[in-house]
C-alpha atoms as a PDB file:
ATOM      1  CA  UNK A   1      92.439 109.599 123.098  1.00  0.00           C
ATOM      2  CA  UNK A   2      92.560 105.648 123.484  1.00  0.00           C
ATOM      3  CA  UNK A   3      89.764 106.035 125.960  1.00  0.00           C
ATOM      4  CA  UNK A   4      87.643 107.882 123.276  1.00  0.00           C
ATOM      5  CA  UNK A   5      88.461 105.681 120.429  1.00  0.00           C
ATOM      6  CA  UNK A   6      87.320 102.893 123.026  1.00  0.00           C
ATOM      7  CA  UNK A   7      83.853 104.182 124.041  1.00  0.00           C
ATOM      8  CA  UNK A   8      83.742 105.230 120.189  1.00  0.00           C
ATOM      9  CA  UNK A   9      84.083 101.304 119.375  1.00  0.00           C
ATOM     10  CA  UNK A  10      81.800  99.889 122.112  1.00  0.00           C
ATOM     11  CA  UNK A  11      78.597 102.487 121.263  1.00  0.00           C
ATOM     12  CA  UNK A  12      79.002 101.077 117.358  1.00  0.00           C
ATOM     13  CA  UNK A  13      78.823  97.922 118.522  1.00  0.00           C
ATOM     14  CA  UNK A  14      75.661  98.535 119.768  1.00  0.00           C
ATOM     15  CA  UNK A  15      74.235  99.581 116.316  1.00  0.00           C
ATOM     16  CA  UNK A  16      70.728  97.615 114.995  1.00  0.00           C
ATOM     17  CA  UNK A  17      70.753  96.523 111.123  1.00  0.00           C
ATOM     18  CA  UNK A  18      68.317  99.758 110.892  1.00  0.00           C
ATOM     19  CA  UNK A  19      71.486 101.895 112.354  1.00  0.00           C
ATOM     20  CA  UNK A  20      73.694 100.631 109.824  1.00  0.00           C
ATOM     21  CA  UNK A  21      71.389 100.855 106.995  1.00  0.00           C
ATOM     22  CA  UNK A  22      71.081 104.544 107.920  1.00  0.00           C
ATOM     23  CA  UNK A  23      74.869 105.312 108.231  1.00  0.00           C
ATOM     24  CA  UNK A  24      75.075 103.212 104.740  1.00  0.00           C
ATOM     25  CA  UNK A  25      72.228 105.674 102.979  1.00  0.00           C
ATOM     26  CA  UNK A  26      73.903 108.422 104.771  1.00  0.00           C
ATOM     27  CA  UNK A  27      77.238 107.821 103.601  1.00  0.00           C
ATOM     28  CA  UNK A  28      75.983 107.111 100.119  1.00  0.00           C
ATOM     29  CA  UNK A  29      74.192 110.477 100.048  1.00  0.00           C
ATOM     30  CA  UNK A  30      77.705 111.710 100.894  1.00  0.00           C
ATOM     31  CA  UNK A  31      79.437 110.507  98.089  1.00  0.00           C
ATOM     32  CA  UNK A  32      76.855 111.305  95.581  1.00  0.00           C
ATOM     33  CA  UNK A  33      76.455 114.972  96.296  1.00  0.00           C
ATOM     34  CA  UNK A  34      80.269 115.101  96.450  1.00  0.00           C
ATOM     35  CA  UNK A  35      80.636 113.606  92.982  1.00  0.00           C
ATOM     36  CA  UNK A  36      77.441 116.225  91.960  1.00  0.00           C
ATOM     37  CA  UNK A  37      79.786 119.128  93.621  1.00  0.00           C
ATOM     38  CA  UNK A  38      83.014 118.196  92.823  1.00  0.00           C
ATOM     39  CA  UNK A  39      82.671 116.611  89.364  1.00  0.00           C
ATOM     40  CA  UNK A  40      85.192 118.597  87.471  1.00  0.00           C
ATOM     41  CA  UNK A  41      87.713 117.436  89.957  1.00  0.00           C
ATOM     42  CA  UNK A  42      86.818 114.023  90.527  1.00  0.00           C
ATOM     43  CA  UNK A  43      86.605 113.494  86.519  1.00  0.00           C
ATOM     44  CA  UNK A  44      90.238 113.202  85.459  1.00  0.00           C
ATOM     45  CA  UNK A  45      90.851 110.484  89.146  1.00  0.00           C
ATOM     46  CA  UNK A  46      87.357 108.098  87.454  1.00  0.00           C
ATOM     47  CA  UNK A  47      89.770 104.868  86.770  1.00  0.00           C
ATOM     48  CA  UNK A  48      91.366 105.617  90.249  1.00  0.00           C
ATOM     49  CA  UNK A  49      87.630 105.671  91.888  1.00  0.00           C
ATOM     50  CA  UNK A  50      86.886 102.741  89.848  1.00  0.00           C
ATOM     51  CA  UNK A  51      90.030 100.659  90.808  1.00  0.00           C
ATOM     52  CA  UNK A  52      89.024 101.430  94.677  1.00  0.00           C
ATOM     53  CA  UNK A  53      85.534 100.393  94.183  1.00  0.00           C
ATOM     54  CA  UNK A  54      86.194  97.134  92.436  1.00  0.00           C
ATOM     55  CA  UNK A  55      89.373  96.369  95.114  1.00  0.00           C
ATOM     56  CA  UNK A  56      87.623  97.346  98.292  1.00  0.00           C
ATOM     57  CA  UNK A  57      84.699  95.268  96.603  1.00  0.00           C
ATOM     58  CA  UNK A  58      86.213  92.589  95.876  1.00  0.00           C
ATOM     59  CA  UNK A  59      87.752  92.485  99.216  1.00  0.00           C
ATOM     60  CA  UNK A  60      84.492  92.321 101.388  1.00  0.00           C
ATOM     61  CA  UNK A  61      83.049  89.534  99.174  1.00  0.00           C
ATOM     62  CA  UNK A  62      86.322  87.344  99.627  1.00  0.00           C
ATOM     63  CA  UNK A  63      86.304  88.069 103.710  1.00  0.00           C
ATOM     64  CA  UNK A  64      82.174  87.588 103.488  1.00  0.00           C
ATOM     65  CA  UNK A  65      82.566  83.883 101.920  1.00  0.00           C
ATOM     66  CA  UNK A  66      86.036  82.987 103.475  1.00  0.00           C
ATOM     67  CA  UNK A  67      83.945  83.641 106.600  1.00  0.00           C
ATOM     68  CA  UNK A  68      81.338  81.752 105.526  1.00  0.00           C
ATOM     69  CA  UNK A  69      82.955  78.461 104.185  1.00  0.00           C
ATOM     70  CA  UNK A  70      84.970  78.059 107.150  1.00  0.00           C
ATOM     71  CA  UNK A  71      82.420  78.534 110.044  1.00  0.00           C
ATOM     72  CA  UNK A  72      81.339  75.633 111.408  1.00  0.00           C
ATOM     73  CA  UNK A  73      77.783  74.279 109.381  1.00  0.00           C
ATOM     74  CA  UNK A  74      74.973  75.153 111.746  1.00  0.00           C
ATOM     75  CA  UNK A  75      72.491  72.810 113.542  1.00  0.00           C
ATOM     76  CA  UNK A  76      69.122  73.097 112.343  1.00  0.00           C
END
């Protein structure tokens, strides 16, 4: 299982910017037909969805800009 996780790893870190921006428009498809399919259920959880967004959100812009103000400036 390591072994698979492994080789599972190394071939996404292989992935273009036009790989990712497929898996992104893929997985946004995802969550859009799921909240089209599932709407009666999902209703009553919206605050919950809401309060992941805005976390997990807020989250990548703090790592994106903690990255950012501590590399080194480059040379140009």
């Amino acid at each position: 299982m390591e072994n698979w996780i492994r080789k599972f790893f190394d071939s996404v870190n292989d992935f273009s910017i036009m790989d990712i921006g497929i898996l992104k428009v893929c997985l946004f498809s995802l969550g859009i037909l799921t909240g089209i399919y599932f709407f009666r259920f999902i209703r009553p959880f919206l605050s919950l969805v809401w309060s992941v967004y805005i976390g997990t959100f807020l989250f990548i812009v703090y790592r994106t800009f903690s990255r950012i103000l501590s590399s080194p400036p480059a040379d140009e």
